[in-house]
C-alpha atoms as a PDB file:
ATOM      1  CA  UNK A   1       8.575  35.030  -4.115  1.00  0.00           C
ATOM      2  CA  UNK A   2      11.363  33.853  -6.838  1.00  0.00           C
ATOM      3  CA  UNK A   3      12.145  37.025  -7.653  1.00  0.00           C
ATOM      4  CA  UNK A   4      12.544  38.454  -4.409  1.00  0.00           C
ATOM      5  CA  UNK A   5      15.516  39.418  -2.721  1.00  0.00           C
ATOM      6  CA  UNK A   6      17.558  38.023   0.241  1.00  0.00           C
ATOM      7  CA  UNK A   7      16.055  40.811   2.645  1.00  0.00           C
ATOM      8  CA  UNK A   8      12.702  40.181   1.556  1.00  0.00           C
ATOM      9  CA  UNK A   9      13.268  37.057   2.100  1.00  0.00           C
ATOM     10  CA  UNK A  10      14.304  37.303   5.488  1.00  0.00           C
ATOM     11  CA  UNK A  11      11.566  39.640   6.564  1.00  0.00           C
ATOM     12  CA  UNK A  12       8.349  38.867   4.910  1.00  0.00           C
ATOM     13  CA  UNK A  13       6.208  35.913   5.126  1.00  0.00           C
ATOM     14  CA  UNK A  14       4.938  33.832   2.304  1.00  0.00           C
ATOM     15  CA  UNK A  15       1.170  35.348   1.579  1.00  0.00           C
ATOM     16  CA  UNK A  16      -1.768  32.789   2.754  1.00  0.00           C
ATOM     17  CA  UNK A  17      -3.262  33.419  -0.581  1.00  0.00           C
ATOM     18  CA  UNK A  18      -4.607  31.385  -3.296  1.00  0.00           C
ATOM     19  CA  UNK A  19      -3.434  27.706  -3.354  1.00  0.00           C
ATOM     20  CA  UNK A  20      -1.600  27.811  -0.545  1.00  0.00           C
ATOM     21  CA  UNK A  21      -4.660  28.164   1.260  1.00  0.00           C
ATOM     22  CA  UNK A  22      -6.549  25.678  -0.207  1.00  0.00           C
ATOM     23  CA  UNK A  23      -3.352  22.609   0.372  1.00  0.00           C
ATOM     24  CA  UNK A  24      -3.717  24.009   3.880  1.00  0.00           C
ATOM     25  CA  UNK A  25      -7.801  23.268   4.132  1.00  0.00           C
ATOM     26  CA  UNK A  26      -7.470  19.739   2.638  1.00  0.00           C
ATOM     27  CA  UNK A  27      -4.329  18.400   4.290  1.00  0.00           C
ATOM     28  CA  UNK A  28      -5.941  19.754   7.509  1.00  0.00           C
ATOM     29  CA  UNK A  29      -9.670  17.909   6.644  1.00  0.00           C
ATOM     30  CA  UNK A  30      -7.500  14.775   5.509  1.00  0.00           C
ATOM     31  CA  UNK A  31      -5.944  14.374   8.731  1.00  0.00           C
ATOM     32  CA  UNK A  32      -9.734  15.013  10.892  1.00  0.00           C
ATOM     33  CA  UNK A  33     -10.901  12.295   8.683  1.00  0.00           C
ATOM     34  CA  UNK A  34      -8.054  10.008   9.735  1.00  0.00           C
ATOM     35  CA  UNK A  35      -8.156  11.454  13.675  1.00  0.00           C
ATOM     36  CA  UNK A  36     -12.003  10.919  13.349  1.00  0.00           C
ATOM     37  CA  UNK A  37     -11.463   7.504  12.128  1.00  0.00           C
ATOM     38  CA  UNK A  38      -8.901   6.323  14.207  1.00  0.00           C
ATOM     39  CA  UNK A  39     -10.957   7.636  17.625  1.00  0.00           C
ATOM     40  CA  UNK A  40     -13.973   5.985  16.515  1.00  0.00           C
ATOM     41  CA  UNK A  41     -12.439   2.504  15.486  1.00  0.00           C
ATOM     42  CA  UNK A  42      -9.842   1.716  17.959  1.00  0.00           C
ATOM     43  CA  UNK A  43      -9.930  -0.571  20.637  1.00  0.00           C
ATOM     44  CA  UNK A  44      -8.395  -0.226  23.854  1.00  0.00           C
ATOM     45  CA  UNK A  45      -8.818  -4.042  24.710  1.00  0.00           C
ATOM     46  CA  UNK A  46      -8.010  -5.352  21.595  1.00  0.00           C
ATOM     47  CA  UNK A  47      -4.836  -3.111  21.623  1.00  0.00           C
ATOM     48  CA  UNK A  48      -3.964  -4.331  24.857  1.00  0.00           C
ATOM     49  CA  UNK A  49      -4.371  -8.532  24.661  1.00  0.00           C
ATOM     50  CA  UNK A  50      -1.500  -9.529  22.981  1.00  0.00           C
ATOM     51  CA  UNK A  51      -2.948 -13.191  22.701  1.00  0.00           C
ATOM     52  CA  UNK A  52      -6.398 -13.129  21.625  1.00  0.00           C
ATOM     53  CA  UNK A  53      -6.346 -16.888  21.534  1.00  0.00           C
ATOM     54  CA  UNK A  54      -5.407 -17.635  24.884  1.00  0.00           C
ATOM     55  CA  UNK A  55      -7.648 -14.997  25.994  1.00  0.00           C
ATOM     56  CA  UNK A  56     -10.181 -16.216  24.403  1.00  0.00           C
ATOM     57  CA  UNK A  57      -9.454 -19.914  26.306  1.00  0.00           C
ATOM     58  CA  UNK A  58      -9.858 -18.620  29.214  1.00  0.00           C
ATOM     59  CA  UNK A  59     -13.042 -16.950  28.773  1.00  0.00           C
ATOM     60  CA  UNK A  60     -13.701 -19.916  28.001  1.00  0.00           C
ATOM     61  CA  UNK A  61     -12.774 -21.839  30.938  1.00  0.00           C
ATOM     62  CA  UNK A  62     -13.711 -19.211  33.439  1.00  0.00           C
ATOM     63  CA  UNK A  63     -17.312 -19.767  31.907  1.00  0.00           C
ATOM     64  CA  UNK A  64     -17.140 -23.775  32.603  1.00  0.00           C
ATOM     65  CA  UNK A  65     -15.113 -23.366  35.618  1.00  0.00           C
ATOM     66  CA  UNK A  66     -12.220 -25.538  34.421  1.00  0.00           C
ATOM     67  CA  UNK A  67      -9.354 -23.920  35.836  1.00  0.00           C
ATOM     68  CA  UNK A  68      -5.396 -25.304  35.066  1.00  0.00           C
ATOM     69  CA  UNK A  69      -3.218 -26.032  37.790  1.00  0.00           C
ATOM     70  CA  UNK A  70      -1.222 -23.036  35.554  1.00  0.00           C
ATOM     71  CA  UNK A  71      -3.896 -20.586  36.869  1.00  0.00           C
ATOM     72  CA  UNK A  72      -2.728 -20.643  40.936  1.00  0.00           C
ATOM     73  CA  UNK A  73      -0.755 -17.808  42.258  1.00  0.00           C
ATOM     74  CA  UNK A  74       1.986 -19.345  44.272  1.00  0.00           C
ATOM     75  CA  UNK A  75       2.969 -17.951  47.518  1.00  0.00           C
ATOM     76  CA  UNK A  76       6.211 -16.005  46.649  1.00  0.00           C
ATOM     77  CA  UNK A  77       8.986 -14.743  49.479  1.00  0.00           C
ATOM     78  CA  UNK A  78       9.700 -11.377  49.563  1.00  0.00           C
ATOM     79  CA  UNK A  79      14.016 -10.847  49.592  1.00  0.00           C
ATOM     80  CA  UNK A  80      14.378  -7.120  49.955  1.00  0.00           C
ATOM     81  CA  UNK A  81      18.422  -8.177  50.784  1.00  0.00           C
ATOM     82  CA  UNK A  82      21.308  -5.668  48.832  1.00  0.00           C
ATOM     83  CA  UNK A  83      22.826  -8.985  47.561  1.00  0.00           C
ATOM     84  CA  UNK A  84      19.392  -9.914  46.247  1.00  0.00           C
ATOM     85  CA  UNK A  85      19.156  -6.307  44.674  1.00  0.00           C
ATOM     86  CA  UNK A  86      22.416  -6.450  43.175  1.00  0.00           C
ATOM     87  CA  UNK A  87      21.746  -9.434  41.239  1.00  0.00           C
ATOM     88  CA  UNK A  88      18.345  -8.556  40.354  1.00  0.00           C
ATOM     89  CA  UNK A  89      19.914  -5.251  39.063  1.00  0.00           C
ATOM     90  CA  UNK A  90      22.726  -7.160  37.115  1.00  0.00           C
ATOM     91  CA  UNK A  91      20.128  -9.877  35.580  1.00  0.00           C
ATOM     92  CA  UNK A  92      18.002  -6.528  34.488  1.00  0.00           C
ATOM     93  CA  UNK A  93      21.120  -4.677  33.084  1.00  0.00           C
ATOM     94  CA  UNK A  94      21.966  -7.553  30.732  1.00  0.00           C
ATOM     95  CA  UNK A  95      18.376  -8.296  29.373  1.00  0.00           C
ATOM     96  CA  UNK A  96      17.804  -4.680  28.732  1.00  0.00           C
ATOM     97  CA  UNK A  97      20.933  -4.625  26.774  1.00  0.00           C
ATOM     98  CA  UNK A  98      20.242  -8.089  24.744  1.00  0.00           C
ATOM     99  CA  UNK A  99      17.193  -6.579  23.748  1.00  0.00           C
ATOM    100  CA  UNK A 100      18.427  -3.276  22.484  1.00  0.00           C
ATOM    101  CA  UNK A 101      21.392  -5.150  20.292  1.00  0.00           C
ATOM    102  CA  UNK A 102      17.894  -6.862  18.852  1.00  0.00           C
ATOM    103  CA  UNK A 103      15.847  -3.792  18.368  1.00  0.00           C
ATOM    104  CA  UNK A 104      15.353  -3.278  14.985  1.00  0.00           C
ATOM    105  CA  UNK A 105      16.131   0.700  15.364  1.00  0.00           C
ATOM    106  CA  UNK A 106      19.227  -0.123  17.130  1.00  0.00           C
ATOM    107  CA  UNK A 107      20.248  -2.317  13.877  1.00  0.00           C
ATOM    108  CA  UNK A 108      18.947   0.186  11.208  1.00  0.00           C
ATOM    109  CA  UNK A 109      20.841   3.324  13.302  1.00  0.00           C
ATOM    110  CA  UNK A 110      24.287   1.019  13.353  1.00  0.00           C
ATOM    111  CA  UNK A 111      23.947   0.247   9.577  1.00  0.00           C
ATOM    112  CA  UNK A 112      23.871   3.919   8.686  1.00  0.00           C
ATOM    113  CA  UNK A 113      26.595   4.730  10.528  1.00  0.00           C
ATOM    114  CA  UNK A 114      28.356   2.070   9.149  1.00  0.00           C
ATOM    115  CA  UNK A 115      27.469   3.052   5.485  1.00  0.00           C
ATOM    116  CA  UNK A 116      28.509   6.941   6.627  1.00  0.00           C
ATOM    117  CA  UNK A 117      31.816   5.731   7.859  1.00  0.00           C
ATOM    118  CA  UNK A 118      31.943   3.589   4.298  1.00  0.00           C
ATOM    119  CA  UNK A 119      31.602   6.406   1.716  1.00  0.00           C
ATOM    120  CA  UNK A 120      33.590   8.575   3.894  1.00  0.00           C
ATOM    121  CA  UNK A 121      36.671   5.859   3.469  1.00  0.00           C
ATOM    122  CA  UNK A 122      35.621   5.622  -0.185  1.00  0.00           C
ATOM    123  CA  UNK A 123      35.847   9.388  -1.407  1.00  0.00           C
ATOM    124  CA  UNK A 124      37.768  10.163   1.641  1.00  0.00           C
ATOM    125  CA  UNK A 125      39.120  13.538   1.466  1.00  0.00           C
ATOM    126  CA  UNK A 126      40.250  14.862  -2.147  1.00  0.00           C
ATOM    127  CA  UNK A 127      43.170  17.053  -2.058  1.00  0.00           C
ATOM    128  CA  UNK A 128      43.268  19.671  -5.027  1.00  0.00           C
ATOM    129  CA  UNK A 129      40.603  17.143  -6.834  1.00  0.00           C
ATOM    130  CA  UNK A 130      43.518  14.143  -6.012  1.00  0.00           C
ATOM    131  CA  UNK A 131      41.517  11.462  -3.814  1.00  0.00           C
ATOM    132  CA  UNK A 132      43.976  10.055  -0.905  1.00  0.00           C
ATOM    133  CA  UNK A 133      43.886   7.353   1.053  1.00  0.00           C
ATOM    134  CA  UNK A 134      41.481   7.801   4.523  1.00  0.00           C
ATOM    135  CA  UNK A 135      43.782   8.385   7.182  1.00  0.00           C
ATOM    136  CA  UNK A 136      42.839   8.007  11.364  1.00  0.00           C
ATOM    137  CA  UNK A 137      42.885  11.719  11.473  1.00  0.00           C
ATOM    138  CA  UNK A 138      40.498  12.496   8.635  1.00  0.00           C
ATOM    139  CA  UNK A 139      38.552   9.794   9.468  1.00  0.00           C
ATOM    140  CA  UNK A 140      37.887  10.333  13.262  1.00  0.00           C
ATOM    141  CA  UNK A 141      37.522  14.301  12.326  1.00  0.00           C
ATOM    142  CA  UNK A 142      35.131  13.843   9.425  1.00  0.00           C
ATOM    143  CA  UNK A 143      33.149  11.944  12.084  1.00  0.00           C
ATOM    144  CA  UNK A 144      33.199  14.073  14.635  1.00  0.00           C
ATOM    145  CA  UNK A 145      29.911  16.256  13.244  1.00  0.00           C
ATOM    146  CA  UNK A 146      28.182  13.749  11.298  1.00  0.00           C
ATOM    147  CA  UNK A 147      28.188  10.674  14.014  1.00  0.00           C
ATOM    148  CA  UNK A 148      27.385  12.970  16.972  1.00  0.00           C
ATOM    149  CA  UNK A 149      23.559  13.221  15.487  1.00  0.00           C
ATOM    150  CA  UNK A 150      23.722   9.063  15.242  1.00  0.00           C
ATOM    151  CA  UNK A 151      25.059   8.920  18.871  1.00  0.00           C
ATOM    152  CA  UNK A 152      22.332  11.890  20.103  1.00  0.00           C
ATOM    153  CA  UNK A 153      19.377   9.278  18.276  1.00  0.00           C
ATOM    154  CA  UNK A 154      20.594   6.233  20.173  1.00  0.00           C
ATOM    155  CA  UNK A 155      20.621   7.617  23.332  1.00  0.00           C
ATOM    156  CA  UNK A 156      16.944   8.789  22.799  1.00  0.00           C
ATOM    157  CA  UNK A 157      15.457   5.829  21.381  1.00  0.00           C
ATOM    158  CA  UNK A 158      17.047   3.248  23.606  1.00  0.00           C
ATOM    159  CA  UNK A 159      17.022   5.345  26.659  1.00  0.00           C
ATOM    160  CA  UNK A 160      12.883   5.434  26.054  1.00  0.00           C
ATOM    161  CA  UNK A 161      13.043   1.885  24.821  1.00  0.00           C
ATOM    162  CA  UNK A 162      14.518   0.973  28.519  1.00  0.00           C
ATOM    163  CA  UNK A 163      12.520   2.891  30.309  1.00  0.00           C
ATOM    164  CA  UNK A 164       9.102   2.010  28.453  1.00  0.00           C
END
């Protein structure tokens, strides 16, 4: 396959011969092993308390039949008002967006498009091997392909982080 030419290239497929074969047959056995693993030791339940400890508490309780005064559902009134909506949409709107400025992937996305934007400024565009200062225009067109893919993972992430 080094030796072959761009058409070849282009038209034939790489032979499943030889060792290719074989990296295919362990790779695929190492991940049943892992999928077998992984179906046979997790734990719906376990996956799902986030407190074991308090969990575990009230087992204990509900087995004596001590109950806290914590433990009774209060009578709530339902307000199915547009003022009451409104609000309830505003109060939503601004938790959902302190806790994407505290996701982790929001911080780690905005740190490498800060570092982009960085060495863009530092080499910033050469001009016959000359380096020149970054200028807006440069700048906001040397950004326009590279960012786009930043912006196009934000939206994803944080638009299933709000909805999840």
């Amino acid at each position: 396959m080094q030796y072959w030419t761009p058409e070849e290239q282009n038209t034939q497929t790489i032979p499943f011969t030889g060792l290719l074969v074989w990296n295919r047959i362990i790779w695929v056995g190492f991940s049943l092993l892992i999928f077998i693993y992984t179906v046979f030791r997790f734990d719906f339940n376990r996956f799902l308390d986030k407190k074991l400890k308090d969990n575990k508490e009230n087992k204990e309780e509900e087995s004596t039949g001590k109950f806290s005064a914590l433990s009774k559902i209060p009578l709530v009134n339902k307000s199915f008002s547009i003022s009451h909506s409104f609000k309830m949409f505003i109060r939503l709107g601004i938790m959902e967006f302190k806790n994407i400025f505290s996701d982790n992937f929001f911080r780690a996305i905005l740190l490498a498009a800060v570092v982009f934007l960085f060495f863009d400024m530092w080499f910033g565009s050469p001009t016959y091997g000359t380096p020149a200062l970054p200028m807006t225009y440069y700048m906001l067109e040397a950004k326009d392909s590279t960012y786009i893919i930043l912006v196009f993972i934000l939206i994803v992430f944080m638009t299933g982080e709000v909805l999840h």
